[in-house]
Protein backbone atom coordinates (compact mmCIF):
# COMPACT_ATOMS: atom_id res chain seq x y z
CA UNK A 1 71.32 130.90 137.92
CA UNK A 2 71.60 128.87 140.90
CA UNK A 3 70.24 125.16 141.70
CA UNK A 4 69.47 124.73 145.12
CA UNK A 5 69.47 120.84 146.18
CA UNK A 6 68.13 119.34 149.29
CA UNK A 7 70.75 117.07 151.37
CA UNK A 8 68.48 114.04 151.08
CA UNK A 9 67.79 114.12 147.52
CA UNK A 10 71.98 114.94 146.79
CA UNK A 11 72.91 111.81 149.33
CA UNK A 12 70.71 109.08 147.45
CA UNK A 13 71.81 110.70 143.59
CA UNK A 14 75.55 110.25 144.76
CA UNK A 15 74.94 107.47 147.17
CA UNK A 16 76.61 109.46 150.03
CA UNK A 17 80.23 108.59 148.46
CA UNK A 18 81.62 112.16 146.93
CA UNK A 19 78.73 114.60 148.68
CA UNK A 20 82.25 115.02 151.24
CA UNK A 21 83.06 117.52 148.73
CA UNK A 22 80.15 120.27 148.17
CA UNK A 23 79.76 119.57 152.38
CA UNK A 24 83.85 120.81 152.45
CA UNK A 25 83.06 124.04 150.73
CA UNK A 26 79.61 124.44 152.80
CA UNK A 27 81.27 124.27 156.33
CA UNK A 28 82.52 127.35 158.01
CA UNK A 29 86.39 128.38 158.57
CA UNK A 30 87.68 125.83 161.50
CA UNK A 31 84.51 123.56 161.31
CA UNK A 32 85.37 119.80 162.31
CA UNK A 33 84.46 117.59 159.87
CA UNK A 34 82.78 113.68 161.13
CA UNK A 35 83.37 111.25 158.23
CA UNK A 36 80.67 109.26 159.07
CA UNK A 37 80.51 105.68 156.88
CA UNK A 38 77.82 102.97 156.77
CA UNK A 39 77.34 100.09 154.62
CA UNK A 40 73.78 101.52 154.37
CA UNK A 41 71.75 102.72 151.81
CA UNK A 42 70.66 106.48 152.63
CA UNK A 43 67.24 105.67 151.98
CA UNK A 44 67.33 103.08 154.82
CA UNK A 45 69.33 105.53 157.32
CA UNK A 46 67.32 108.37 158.25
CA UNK A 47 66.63 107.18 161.73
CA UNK A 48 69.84 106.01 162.52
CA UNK A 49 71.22 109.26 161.23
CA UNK A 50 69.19 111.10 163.60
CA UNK A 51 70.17 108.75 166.63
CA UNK A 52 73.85 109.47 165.67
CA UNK A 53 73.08 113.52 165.59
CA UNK A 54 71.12 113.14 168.71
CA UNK A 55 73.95 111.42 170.79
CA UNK A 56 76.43 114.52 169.00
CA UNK A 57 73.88 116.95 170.45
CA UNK A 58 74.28 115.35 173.68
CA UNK A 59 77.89 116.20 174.01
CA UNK A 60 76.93 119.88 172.36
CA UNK A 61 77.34 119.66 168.76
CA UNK A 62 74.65 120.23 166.75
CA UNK A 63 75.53 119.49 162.57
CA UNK A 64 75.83 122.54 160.80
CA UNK A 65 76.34 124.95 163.80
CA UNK A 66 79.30 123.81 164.97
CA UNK A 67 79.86 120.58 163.49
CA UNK A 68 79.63 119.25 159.90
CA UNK A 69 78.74 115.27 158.88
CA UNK A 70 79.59 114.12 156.09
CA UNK A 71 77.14 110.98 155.05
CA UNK A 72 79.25 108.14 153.16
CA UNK A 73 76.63 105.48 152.47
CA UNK A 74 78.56 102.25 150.17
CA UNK A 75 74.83 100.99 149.75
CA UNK A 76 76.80 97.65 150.19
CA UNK A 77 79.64 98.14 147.96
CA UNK A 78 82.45 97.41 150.32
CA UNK A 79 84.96 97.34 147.95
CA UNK A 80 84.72 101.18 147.87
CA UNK A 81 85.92 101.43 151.35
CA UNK A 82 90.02 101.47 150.86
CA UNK A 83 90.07 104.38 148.51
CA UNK A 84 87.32 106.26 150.13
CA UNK A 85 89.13 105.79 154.02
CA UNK A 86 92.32 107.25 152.18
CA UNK A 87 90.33 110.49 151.41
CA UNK A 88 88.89 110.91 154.43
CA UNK A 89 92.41 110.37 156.40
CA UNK A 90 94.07 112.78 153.70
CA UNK A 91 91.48 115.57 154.28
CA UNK A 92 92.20 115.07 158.36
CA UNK A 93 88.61 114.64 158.88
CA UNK A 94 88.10 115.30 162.68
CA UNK A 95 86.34 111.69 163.85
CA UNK A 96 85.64 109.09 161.79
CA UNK A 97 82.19 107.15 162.57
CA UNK A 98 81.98 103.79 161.85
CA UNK A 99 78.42 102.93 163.52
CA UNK A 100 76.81 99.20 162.76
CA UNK A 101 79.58 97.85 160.55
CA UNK A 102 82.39 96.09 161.21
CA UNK A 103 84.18 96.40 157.34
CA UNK A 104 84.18 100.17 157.46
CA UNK A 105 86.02 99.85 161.27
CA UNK A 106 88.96 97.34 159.79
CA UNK A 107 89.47 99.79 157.02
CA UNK A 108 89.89 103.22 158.92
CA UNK A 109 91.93 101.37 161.52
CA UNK A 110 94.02 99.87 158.16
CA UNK A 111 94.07 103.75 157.30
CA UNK A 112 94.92 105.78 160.00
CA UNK A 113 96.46 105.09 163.53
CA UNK A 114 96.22 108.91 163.73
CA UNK A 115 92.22 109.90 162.69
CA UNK A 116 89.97 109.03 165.81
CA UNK A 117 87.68 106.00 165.18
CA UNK A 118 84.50 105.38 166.53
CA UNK A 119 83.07 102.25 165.78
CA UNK A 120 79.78 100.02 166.43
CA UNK A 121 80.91 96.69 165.60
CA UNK A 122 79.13 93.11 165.90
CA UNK A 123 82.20 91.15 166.48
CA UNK A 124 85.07 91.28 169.32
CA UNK A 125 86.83 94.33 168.56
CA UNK A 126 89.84 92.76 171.16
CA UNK A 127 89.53 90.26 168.25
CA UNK A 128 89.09 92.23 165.58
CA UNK A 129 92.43 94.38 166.29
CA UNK A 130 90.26 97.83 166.66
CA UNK A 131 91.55 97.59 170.37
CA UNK A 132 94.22 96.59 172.92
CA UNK A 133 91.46 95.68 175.59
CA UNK A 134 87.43 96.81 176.21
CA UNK A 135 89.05 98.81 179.44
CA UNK A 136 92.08 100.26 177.58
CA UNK A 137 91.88 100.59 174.03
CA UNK A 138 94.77 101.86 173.83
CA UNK A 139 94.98 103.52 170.22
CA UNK A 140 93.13 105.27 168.36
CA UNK A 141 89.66 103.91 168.53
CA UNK A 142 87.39 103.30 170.27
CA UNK A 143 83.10 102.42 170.34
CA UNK A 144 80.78 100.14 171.17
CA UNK A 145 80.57 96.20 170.77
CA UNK A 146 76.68 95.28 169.72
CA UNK A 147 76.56 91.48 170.01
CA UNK A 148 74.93 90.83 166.55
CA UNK A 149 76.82 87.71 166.31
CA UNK A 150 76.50 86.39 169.84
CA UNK A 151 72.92 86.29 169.21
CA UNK A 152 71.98 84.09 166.22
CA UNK A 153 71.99 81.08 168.26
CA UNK A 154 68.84 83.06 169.92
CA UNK A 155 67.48 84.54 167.08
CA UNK A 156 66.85 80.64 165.65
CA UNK A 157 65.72 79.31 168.51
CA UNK A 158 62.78 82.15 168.65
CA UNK A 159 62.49 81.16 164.68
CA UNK A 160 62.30 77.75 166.06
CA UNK A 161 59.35 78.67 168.68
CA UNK A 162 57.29 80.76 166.31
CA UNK A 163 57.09 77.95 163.46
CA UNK A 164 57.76 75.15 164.98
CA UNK A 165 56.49 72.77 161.90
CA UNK A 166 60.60 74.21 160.37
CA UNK A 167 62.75 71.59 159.64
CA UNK A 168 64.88 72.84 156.58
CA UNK A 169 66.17 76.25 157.49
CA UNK A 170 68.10 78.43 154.58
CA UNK A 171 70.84 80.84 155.60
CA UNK A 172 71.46 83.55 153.75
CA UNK A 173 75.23 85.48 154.24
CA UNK A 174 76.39 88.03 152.45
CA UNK A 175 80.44 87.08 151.44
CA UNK A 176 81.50 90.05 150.71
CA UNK A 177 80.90 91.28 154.52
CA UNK A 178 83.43 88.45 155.47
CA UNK A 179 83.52 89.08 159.38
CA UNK A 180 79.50 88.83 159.50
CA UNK A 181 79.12 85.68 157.36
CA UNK A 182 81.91 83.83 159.23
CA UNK A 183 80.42 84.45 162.86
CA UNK A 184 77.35 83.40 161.75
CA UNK A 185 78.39 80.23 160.21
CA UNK A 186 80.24 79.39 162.91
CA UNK A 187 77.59 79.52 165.47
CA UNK A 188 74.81 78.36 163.98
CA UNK A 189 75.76 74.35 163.09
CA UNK A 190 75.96 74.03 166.54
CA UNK A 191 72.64 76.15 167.44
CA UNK A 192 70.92 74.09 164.32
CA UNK A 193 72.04 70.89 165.53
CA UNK A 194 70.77 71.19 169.40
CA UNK A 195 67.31 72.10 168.43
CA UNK A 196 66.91 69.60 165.92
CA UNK A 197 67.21 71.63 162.69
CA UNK A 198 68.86 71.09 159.07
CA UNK A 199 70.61 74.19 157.87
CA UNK A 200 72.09 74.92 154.29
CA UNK A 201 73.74 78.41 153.55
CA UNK A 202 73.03 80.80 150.06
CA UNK A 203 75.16 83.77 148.93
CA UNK A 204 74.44 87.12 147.91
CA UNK A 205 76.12 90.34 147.33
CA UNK A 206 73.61 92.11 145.00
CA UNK A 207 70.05 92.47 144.46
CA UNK A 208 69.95 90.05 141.60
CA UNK A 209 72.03 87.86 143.73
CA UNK A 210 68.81 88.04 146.99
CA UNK A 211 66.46 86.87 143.51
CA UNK A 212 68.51 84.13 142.66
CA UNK A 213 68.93 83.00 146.52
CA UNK A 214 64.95 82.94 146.98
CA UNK A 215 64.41 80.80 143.71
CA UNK A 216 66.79 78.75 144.94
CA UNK A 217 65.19 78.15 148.50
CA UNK A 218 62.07 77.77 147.00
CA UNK A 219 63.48 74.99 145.25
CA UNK A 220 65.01 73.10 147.82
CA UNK A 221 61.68 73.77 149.56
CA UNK A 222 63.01 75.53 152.79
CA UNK A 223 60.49 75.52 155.45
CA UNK A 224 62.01 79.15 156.69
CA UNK A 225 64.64 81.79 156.12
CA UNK A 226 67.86 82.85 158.56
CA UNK A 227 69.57 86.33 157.19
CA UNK A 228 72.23 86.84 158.79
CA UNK A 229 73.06 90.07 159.88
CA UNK A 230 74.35 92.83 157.37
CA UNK A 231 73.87 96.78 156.57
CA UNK A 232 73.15 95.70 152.56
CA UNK A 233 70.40 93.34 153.80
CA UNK A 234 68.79 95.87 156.12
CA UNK A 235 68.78 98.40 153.13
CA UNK A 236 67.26 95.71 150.31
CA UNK A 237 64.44 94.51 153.33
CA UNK A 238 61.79 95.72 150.75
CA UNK A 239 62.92 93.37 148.26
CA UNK A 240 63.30 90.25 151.28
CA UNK A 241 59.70 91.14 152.30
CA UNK A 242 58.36 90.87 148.66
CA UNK A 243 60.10 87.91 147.81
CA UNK A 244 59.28 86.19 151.33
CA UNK A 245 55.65 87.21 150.57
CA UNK A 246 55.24 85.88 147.16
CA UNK A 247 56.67 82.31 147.97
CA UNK A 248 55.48 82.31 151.93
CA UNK A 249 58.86 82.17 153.09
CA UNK A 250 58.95 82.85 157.09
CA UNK A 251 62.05 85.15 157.58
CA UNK A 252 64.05 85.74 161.25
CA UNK A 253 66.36 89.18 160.75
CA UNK A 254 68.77 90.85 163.17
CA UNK A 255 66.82 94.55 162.67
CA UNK A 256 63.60 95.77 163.21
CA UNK A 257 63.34 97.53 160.48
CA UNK A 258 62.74 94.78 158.54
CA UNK A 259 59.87 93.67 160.17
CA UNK A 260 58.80 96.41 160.09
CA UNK A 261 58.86 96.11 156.35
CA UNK A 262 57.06 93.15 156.35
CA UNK A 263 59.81 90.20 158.05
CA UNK A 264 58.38 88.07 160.45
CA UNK A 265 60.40 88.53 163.18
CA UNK A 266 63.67 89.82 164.27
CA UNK A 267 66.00 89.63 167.50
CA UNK A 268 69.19 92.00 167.64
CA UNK A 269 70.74 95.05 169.15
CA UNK A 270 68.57 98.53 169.50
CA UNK A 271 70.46 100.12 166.55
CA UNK A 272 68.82 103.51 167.10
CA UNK A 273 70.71 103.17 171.16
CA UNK A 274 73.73 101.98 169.51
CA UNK A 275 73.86 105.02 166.74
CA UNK A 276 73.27 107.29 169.30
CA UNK A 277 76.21 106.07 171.46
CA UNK A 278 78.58 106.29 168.47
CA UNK A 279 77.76 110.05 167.73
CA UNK A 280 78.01 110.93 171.73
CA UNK A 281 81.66 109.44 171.73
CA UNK A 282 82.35 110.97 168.81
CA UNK A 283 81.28 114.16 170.97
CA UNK A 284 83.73 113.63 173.03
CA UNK A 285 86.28 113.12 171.46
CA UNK A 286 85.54 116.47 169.26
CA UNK A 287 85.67 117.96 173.05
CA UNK A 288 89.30 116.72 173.57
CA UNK A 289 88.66 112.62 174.93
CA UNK A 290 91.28 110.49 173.65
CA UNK A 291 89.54 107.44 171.97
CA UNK A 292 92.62 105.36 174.07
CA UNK A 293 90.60 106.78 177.45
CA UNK A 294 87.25 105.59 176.60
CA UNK A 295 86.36 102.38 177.60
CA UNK A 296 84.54 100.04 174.48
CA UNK A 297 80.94 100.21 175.28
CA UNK A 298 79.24 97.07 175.29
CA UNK A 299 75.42 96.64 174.24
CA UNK A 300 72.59 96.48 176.58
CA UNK A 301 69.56 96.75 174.79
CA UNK A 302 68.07 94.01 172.96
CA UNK A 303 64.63 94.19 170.97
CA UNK A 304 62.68 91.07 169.64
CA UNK A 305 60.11 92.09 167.21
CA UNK A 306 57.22 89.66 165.90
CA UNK A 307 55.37 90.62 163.03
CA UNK A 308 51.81 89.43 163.76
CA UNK A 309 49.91 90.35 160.55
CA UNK A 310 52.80 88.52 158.75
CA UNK A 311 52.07 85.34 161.36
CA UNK A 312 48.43 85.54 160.23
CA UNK A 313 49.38 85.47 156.23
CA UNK A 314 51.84 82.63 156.73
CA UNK A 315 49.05 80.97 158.78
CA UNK A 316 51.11 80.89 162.30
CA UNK A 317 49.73 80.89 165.70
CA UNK A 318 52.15 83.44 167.34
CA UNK A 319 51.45 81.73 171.13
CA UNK A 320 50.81 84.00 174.13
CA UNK A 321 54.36 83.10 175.57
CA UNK A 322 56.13 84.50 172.58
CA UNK A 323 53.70 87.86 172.51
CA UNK A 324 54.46 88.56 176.27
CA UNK A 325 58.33 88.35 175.39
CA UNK A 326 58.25 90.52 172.42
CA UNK A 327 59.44 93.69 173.05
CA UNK A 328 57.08 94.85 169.92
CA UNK A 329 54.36 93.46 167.97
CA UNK A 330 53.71 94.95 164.82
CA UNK A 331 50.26 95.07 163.73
């Protein structure tokens, strides 16, 4: 008898993390193979999935013509990444795509100095070690930089402007994304300080850990919520948009997808651009580019999103001047 399963529904049983295996035995003879892995969940990754197929069509590959992907999604568990950037370097996966992560970059450049990277990374990648230079990378990867960290200074400020009554702003960082949690508190003392705010910072890893951190806001009696930029954030924004619901919690995120959920505003990178960029380099490089001869892309799209049905059940007065520099307002 055979069991047919769909992609989608195989991806979010196994979480992305051994699906490498029945998509090896799928591909034809000579197929390159695009490890492709995301701190996402694959639930909250169908867009940018598409983006990173639509910049791989760009450059002529289209996934299971002439190209297979395989989807890796740690759902947040970073811990997994060592063991499964070993496999992937051990098979001699053809690219592997590191797109809106910085963890899952460090640990296939720890890995391999052979594998072509292609990363999307928030931080300096010069800094990082991903690169010799933005010009020259020099080795064997190569991207985009996105800026997530560069903004939060912004993103507050705009959190500052839409409720101005905050005073007592929780940040929430995730510690076990260490690069993300350490730009962002260094930044945003300084950014806090200059506008007149008081900041305090709140863990989590987990789901239980996002409960805990809301209680304990609540608590304190935080006038609004910073998140600071991270894939396992994105992915739990259903849980952030219940929580900040039930205890009227203003929220500022990095992605639009979560207010789209339900956040009340966000100011970040266009992901969907950024995705797509990742998968057209990683095009190229399937076409013979060296990842040393591509330049690091830098980011040059920025979206601030505003929430205005969450404004009006928070009872905030988005004003004109915010509306007219919103690149979306969500209904």
């Amino acid at each position: 008898m055979t069991v047919t399963i769909g992609r989608r529904e195989l991806l979010v049983a196994l979480g992305g993390a051994t699906a490498w295996s029945l998509a090896a035995r799928a591909q034809q003879p000579g197929m390159p193979v695009i490890g492709l892995v995301n701190a996402r969940s694959p639930e909250a990754s169908e867009r940018q999935a598409a983006a990173f197929r639509k910049g791989l069509n760009e450059a002529g590959y289209v996934e299971g013509q002439n190209v297979t992907v395989e989807y890796h999604w740690l759902n947040g568990q970073y811990d997994r990444l060592p063991s499964l950037m070993a496999d992937l370097v051990r098979r001699r996966v053809a690219v592997i795509a590191t797109p809106g992560a910085t963890l899952p970059a460090l640990a296939a450049k720890a890995a391999t100095a052979t594998v072509p990277i292609v990363f999307g990374v928030g931080e300096d990648p010069v800094g990082l070690g991903l690169v010799a230079s933005f010009a020259r990378p020099g080795g064997n990867a190569t991207g985009i930089n996105i800026f997530l960290n560069e903004l939060v200074a912004k993103r507050l400020g705009l959190l500052h402007e839409l409720v101005p009554r905050a005073v007592r702003v929780a940040v929430l960082v995730n510690p076990a994304n260490a690069p993300s949690a350490e730009a962002t508190l260094r930044d945003l003392p300084e950014a806090a300080r200059s506008i007149g705010l008081q900041i305090w910072v709140l863990n989590a890893s987990t789901s239980r850990e996002i409960e805990a951190a809301f209680a304990t806001l609540v608590r304190e009696r935080a006038d609004a919520l910073f998140v600071a930029p991270d894939a396992f954030f994105v992915s739990r924004r259903v849980q952030f948009v219940t929580l900040a619901a039930r205890y009227g919690i203003p929220t500022a995120h990095n992605a639009r997808e979560e207010v789209e959920a339900g956040g009340l505003m966000s100011y970040g990178t266009d992901n969907l651009d950024m995705w797509r960029q990742v998968g057209a380099y990683t095009g190229q490089i399937l076409k013979g580019a060296k990842p040393a001869d591509l330049p690091v892309l830098q980011s040059t799209k920025f979206e601030f999103v505003i929430n205005l049905q969450t404004a009006r059940a928070l009872g905030l007065e988005v004003p004109n001047s915010l509306q007219l520099l919103a690149d979306e307002l969500v209904e």
